[in-house]
C-alpha atoms as a PDB file:
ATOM      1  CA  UNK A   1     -14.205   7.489  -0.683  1.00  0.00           C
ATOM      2  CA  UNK A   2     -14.151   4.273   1.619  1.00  0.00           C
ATOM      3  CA  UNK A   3     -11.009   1.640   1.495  1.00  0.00           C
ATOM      4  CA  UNK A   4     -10.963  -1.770   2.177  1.00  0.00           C
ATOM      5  CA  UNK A   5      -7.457  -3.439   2.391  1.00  0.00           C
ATOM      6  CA  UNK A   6      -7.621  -7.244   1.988  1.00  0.00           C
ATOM      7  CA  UNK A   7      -4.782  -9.946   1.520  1.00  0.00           C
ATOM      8  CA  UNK A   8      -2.147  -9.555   4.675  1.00  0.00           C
ATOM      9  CA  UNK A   9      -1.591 -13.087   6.482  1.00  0.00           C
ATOM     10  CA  UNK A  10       0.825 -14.829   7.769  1.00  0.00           C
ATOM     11  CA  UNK A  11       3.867 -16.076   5.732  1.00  0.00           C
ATOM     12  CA  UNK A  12       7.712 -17.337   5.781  1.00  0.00           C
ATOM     13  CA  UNK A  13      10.690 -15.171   4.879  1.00  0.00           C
ATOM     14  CA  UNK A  14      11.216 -15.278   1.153  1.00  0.00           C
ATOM     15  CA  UNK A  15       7.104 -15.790  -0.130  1.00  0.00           C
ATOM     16  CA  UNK A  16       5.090 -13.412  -1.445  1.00  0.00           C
ATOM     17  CA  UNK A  17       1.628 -11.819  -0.917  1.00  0.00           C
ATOM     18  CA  UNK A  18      -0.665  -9.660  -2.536  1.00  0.00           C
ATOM     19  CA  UNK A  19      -2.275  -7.094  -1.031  1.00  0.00           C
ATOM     20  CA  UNK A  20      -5.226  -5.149  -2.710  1.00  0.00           C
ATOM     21  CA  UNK A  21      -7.617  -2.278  -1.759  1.00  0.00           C
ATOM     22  CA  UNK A  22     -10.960  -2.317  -3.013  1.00  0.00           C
ATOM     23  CA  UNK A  23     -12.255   1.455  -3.136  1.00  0.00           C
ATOM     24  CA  UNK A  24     -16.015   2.924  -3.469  1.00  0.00           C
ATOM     25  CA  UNK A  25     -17.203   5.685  -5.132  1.00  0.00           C
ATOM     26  CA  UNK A  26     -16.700   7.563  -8.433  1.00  0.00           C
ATOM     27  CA  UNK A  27     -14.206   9.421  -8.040  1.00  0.00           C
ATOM     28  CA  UNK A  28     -11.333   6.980  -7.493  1.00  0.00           C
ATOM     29  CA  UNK A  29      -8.989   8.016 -10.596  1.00  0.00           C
ATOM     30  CA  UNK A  30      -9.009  11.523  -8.450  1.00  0.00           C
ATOM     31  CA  UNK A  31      -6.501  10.163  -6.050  1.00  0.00           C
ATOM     32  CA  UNK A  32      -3.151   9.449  -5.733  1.00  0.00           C
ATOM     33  CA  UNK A  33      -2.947   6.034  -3.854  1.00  0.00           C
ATOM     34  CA  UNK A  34      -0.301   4.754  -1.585  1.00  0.00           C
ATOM     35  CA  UNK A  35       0.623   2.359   1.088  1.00  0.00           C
ATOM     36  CA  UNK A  36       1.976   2.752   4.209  1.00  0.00           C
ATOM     37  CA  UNK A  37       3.451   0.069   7.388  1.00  0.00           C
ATOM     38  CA  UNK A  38       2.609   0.427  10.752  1.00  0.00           C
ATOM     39  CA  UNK A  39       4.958  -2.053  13.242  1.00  0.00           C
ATOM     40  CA  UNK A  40       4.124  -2.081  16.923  1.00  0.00           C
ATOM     41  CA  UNK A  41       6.044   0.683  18.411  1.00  0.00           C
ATOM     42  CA  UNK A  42       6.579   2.123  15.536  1.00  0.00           C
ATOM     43  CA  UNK A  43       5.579   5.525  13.294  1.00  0.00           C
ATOM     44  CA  UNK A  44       3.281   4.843  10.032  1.00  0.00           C
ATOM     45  CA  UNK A  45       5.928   4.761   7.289  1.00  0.00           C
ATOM     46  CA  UNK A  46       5.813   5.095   3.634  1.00  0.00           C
ATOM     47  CA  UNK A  47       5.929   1.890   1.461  1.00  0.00           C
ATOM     48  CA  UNK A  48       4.910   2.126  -2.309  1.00  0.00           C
ATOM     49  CA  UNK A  49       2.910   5.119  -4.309  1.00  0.00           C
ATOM     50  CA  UNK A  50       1.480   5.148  -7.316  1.00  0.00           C
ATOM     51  CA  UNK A  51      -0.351   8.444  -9.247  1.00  0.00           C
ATOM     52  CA  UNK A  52      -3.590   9.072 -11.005  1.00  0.00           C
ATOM     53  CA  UNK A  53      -3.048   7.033 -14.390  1.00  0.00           C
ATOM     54  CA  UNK A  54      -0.734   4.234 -13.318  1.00  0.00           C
ATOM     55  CA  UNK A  55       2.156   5.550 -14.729  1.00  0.00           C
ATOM     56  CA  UNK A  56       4.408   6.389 -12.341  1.00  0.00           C
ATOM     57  CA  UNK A  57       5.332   4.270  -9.112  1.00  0.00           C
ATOM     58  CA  UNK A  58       7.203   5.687  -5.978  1.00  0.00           C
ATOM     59  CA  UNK A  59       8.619   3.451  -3.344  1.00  0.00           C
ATOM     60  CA  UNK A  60      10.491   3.466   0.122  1.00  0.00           C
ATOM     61  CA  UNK A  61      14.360   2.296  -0.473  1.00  0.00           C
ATOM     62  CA  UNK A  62      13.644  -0.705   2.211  1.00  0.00           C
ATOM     63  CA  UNK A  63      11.129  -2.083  -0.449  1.00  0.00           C
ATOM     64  CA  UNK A  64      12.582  -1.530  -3.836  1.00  0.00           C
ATOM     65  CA  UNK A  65      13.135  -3.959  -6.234  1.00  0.00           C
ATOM     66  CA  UNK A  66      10.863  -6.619  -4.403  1.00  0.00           C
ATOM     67  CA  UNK A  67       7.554  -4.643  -4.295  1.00  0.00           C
ATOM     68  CA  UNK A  68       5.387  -3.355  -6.586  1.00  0.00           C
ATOM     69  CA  UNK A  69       2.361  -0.938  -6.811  1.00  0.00           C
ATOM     70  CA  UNK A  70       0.046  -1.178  -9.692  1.00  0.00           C
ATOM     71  CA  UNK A  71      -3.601  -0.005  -9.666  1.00  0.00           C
ATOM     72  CA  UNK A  72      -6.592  -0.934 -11.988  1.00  0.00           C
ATOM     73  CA  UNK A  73      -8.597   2.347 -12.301  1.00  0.00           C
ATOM     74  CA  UNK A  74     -11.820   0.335 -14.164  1.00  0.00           C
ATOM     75  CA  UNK A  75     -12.192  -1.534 -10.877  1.00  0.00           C
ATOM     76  CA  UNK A  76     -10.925   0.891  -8.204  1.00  0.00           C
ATOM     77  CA  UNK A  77      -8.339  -1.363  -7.167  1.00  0.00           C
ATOM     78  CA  UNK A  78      -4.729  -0.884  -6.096  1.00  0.00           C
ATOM     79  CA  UNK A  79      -2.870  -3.996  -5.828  1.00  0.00           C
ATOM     80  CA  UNK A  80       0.906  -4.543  -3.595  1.00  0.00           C
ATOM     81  CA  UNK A  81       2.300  -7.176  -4.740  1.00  0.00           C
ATOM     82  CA  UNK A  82       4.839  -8.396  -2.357  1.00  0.00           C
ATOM     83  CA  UNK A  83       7.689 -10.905  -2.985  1.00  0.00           C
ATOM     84  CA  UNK A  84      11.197 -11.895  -1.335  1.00  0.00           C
ATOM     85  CA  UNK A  85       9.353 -11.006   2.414  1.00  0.00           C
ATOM     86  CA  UNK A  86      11.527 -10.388   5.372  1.00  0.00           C
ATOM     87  CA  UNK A  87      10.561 -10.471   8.761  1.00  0.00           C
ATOM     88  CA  UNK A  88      11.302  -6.690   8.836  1.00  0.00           C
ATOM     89  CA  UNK A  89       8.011  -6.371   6.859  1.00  0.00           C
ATOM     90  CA  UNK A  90       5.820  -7.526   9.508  1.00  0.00           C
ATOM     91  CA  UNK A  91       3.635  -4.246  10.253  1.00  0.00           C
ATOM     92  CA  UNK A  92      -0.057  -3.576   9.527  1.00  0.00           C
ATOM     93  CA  UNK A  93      -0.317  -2.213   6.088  1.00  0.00           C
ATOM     94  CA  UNK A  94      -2.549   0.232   5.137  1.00  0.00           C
ATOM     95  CA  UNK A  95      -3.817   1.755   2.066  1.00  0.00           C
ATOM     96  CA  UNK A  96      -4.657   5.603   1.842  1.00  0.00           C
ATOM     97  CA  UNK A  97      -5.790   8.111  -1.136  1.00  0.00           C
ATOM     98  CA  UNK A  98      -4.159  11.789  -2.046  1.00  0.00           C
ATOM     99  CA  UNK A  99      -5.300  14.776  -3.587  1.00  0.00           C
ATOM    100  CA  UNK A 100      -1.207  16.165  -3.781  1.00  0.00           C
ATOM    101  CA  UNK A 101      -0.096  16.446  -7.315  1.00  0.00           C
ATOM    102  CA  UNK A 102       1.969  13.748  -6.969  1.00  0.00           C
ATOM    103  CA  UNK A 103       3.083  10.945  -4.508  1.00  0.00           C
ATOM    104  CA  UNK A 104       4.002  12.146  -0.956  1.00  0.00           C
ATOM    105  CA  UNK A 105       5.408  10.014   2.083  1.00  0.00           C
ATOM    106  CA  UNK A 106       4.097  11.838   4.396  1.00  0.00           C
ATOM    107  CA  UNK A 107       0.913  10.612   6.275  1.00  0.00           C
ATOM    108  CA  UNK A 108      -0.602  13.276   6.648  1.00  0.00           C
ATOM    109  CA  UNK A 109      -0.840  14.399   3.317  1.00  0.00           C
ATOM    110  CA  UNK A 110      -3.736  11.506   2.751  1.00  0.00           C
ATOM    111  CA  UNK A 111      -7.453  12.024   3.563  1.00  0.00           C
ATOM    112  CA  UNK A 112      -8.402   8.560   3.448  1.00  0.00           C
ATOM    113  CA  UNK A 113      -7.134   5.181   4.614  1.00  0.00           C
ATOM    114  CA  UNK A 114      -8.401   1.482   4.873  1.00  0.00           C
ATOM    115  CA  UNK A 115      -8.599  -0.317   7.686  1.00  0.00           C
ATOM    116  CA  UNK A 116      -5.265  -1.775   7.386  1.00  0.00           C
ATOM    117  CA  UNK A 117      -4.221  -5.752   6.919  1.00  0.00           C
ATOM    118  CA  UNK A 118      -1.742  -7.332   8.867  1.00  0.00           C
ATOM    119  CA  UNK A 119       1.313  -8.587   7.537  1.00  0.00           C
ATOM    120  CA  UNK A 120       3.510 -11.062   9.276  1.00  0.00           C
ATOM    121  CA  UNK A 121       6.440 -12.986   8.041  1.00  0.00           C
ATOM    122  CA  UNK A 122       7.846 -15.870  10.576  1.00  0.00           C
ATOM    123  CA  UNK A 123      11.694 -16.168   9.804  1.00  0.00           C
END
């Protein structure tokens, strides 16, 4: 399966931006889907999961409450909606897919990832 990640730009603290990944192929309900930050310097970290169906969400305690996951399966999207932005958020985002039975943080566990969109929020 092939990602493209779309939507990152350049924002002030307190908007909001979406972020989707478009993905190919048939098998896209196969996959757990997540996304994951990448700031200069820093490791690739965990943001927001979400599993097969849509039904459950997963996401990283720096992000809760002002991000959320949601995926359409008919179009092989997964959307990030991102609102009340900090200037901690600035990092390259990244989408990736799973075959784990559910959502894992770790990087490692995903066989695919987009090309990543960067994300950066002036303060």
């Amino acid at each position: 399966v092939q990602l493209q990640a779309s939507g990152g730009g350049l924002v002030q603290t307190g908007d909001s931006l979406r972020l989707s990944c478009a993905a190919s192929g048939r098998t896209f309900t196969s996959y757990i889907v997540a996304w994951f930050r990448q700031a200069p310097g820093k490791e690739r970290d965990f943001v927001a999961g979400i599993t097969r169906s849509g039904g459950s969400t997963y996401y990283s305690d720096s992000v809760k409450g002002r991000f959320t996951i949601s995926r359409d399966n008919a179009k092989n999207t997964v959307s990030l909606q991102m609102n009340s932005l900090k200037p901690e958020d600035t990092a390259v985002y990244y989408c990736a897919v799973s075959r784990a039975n559910t959502v894992v943080p770790g990087p490692s566990e995903y066989l695919y990832w987009g090309q990543g969109t960067q994300v950066t929020v002036s303060s």
